[in-house]
Structure formats: structure tokens, C-alpha cells
Protein backbone atom coordinates (compact mmCIF):
# COMPACT_ATOMS: atom_id res chain seq x y z
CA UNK A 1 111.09 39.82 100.97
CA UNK A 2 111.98 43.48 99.83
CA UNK A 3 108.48 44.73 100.45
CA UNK A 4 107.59 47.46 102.61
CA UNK A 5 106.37 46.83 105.95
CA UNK A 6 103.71 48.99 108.00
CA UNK A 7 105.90 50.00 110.45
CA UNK A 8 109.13 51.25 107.73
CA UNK A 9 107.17 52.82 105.31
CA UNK A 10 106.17 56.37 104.47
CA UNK A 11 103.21 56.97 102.98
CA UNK A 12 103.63 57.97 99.41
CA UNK A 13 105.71 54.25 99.76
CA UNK A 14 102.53 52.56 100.25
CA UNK A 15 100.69 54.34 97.56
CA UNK A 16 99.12 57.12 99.67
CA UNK A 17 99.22 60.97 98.57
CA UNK A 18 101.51 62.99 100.83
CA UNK A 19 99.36 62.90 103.75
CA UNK A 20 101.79 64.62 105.67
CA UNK A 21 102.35 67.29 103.70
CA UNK A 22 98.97 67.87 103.77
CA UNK A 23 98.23 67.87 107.65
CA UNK A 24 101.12 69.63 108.00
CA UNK A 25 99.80 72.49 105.70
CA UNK A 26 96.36 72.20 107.56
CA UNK A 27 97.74 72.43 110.43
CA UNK A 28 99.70 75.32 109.59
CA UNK A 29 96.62 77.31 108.62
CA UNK A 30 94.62 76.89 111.66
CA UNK A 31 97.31 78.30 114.25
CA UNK A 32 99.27 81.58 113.80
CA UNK A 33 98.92 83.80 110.30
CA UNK A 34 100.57 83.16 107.53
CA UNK A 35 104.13 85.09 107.29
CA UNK A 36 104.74 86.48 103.97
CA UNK A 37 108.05 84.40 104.06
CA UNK A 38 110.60 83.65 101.62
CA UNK A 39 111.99 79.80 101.44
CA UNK A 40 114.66 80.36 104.96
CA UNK A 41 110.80 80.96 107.00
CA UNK A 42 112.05 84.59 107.36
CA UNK A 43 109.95 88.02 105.85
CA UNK A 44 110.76 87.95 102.30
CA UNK A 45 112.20 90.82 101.10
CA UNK A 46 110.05 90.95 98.14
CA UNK A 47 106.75 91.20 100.48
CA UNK A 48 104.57 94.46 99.21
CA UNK A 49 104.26 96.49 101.69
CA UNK A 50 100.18 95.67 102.30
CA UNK A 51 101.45 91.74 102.46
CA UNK A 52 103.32 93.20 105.01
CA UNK A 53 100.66 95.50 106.82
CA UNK A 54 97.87 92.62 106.43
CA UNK A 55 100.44 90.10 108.20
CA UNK A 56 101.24 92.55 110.85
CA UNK A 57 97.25 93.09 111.76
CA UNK A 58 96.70 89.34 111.94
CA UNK A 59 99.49 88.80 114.39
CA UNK A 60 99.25 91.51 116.06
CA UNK A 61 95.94 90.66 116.90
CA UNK A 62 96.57 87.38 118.16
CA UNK A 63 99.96 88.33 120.03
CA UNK A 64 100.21 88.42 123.68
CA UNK A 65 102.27 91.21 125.24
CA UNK A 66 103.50 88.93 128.10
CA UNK A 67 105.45 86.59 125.08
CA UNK A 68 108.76 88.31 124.47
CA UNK A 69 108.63 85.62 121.11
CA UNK A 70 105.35 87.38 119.60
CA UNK A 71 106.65 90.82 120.79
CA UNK A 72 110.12 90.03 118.67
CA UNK A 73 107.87 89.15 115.80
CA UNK A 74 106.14 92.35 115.67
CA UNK A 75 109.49 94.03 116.47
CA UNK A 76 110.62 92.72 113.22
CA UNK A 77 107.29 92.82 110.94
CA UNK A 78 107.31 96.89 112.00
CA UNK A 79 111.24 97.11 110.98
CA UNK A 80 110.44 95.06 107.60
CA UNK A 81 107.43 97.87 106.99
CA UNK A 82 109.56 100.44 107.90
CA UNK A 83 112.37 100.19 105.23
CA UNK A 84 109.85 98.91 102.75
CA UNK A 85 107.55 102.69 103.13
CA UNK A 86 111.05 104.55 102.86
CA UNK A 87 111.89 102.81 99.85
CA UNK A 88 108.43 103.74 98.70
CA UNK A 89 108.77 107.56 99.80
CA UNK A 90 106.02 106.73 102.46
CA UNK A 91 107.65 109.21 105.29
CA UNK A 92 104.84 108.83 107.73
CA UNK A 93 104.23 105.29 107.21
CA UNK A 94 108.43 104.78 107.65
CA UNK A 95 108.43 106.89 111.01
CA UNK A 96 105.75 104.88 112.51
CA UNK A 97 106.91 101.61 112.08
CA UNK A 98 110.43 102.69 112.86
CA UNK A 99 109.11 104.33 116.25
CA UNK A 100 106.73 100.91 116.64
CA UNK A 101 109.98 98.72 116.16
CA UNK A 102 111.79 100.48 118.78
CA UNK A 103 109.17 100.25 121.29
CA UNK A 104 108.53 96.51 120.93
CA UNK A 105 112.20 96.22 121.11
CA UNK A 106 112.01 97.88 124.22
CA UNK A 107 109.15 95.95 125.26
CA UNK A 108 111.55 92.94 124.71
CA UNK A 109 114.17 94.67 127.05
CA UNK A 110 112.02 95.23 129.53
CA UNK A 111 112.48 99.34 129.34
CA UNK A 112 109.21 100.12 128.09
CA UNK A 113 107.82 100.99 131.37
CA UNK A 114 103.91 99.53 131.20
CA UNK A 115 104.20 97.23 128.71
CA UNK A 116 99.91 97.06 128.04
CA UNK A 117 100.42 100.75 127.78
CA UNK A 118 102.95 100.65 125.27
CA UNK A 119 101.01 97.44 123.13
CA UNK A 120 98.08 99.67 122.86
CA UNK A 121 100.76 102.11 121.07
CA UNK A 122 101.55 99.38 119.10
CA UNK A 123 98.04 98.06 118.25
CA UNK A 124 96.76 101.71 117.47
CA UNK A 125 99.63 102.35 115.36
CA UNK A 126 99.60 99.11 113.56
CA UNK A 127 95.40 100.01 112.87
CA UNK A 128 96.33 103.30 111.50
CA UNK A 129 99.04 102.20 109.11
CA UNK A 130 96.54 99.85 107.81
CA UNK A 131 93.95 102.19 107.24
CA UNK A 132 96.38 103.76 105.00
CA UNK A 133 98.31 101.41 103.28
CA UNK A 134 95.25 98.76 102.65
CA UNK A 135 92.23 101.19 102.87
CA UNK A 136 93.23 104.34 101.36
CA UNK A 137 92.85 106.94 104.33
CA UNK A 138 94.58 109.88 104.35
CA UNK A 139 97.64 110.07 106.96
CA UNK A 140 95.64 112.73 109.30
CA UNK A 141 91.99 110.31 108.64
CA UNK A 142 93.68 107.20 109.63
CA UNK A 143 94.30 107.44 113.76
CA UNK A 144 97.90 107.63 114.49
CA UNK A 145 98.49 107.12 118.27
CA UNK A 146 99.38 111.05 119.93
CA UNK A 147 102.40 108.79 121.28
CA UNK A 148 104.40 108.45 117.87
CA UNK A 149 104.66 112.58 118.28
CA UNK A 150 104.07 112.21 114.00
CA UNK A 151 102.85 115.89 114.15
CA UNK A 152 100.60 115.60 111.83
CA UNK A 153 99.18 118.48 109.95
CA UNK A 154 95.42 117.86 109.86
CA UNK A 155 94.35 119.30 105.93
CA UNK A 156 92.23 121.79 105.46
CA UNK A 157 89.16 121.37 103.76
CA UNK A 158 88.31 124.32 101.30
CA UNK A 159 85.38 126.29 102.53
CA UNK A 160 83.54 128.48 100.13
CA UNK A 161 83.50 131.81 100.35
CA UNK A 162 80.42 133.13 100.95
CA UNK A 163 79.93 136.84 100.12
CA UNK A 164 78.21 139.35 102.91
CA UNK A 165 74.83 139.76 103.23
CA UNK A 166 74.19 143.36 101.50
């Protein structure tokens, strides 16, 4: 009879709204963070760099450093934040994530040695390039993990001076 049947037709065929769209988007929302992603489902490369940073602190806290999968995520998040600080003259911010990049690719490899060792590099690391890029702290303020060997110079603070007591 040309009419659609219950068992053929798709819902916006029977009048509904796109109800899968819509539990698939719901769906999406509840279970891993949202990727700043372009329309392939990879990193776009027109992320900011705190899309970037605020992406890598929600995965990284949900990640678990026995799944090589969420370890090659964060492998590529820190290489994304990498080039995107040294195209923004952020040195520091470039050699952490570079250095963060490598060791979750060696993580992946299975040469990082302890590998909850190394994730706490990675989790410390990925909380001090936050505290810079999203809340403003200073490079030697913000907590870089002793293990990135970032040398930072801690600034001075200007002390007044104070003339002797006559």
C-alpha cells in the first residue's frame, strides 16, 4: 500500500524528530570529554590552545594508564599542544608537551619503565600547563614536574632596600 510500516521506517519517516540524533548526542556527552574535533573526529587544527589544555585535563583525568588507547590519546592531545605553544612563542609550554608526548609514546611502547610513575609525570605536567595557559600562573608558580628537567628560573621578587639602622 506504499505506506510505511513499523518495522521499515526511520523515525523522522513516521513523523518523529531525529530521535537518534538526539540519543546519540546524549549519549555522547555522558561518556568520555568532548574532543575539540574537526568534521574527520580528529583534533582540529584550529583548536586554541586552552580548547586544547581544557580537553587534555578532562581526559586525562578519566584515562587509565593500563589502556594503551587512552595513553595514545594523550600522546596526541600533548603533540597537538605542543606545536600549537610554539606557534604561539610559548617555549615552556612547547617543551613540556613535547617531553609529555614522548613519554606517553613510550608508555605505549612499553619503554617507560614504571608506567604509574611516568602518568604521574604526565598528570603533574598536564596540571601545570593548565595553570598557565587557562589560569594565568606564571611558568615558575604553576608546578612543573622536576622530571621535564624545564630548568626553570624561579623570579625574583624585588625586595626593598632598607637603609641601616644609624
Amino acid at each position: 500500500d506504499g505506506r510505511p510500516n513499523d518495522q521499515t521506517a526511520f523515525p523522522q519517516e513516521l513523523g518523529f524528530p531525529k530521535v537518534e540524533a538526539a540519543v546519540k548526542q546524549d549519549v555522547e556527552s555522558k561518556t568520555e570529554p568532548k574532543e575539540p574535533e574537526s568534521e574527520g573526529g580528529e583534533i582540529s587544527k584550529q583548536s586554541t590552545l586552552s580548547d586544547l589544555v581544557k580537553y587534555l585535563a578532562s581526559s586525562i583525568s578519566t584515562a587509565d594508564v593500563e589502556s594503551l588507547q587512552d595513553i595514545a590519546n594523550l600522546n596526541s592531545t600533548f603533540d597537538e599542544i605542543s606545536t600549537k605553544a610554539s606557534e604561539q612563542g610559548k617555549e615552556l609550554i612547547h617543551k613540556a608537551a613535547a617531553y609529555c608526548a614522548e613519554l606517553a609514546k613510550k608508555i605505549v611502547m612499553g619503554d617507560a619503565g614504571d608506567n604509574n610513575a611516568a602518568f604521574k609525570v604526565l598528570s603533574s605536567a598536564s596540571a601545570a600547563i593548565f595553570e598557565v595557559i587557562i589560569n594565568g600562573k606564571s611558568d615558575d608558580q604553576a608546578g612543573f614536574p622536576e622530571e621535564l628537567g624545564l630548568n626553570i628560573v624561579k623570579k625574583a621578587v624585588p625586595v626593598e632596600k632598607i637603609a641601616p639602622a644609624a
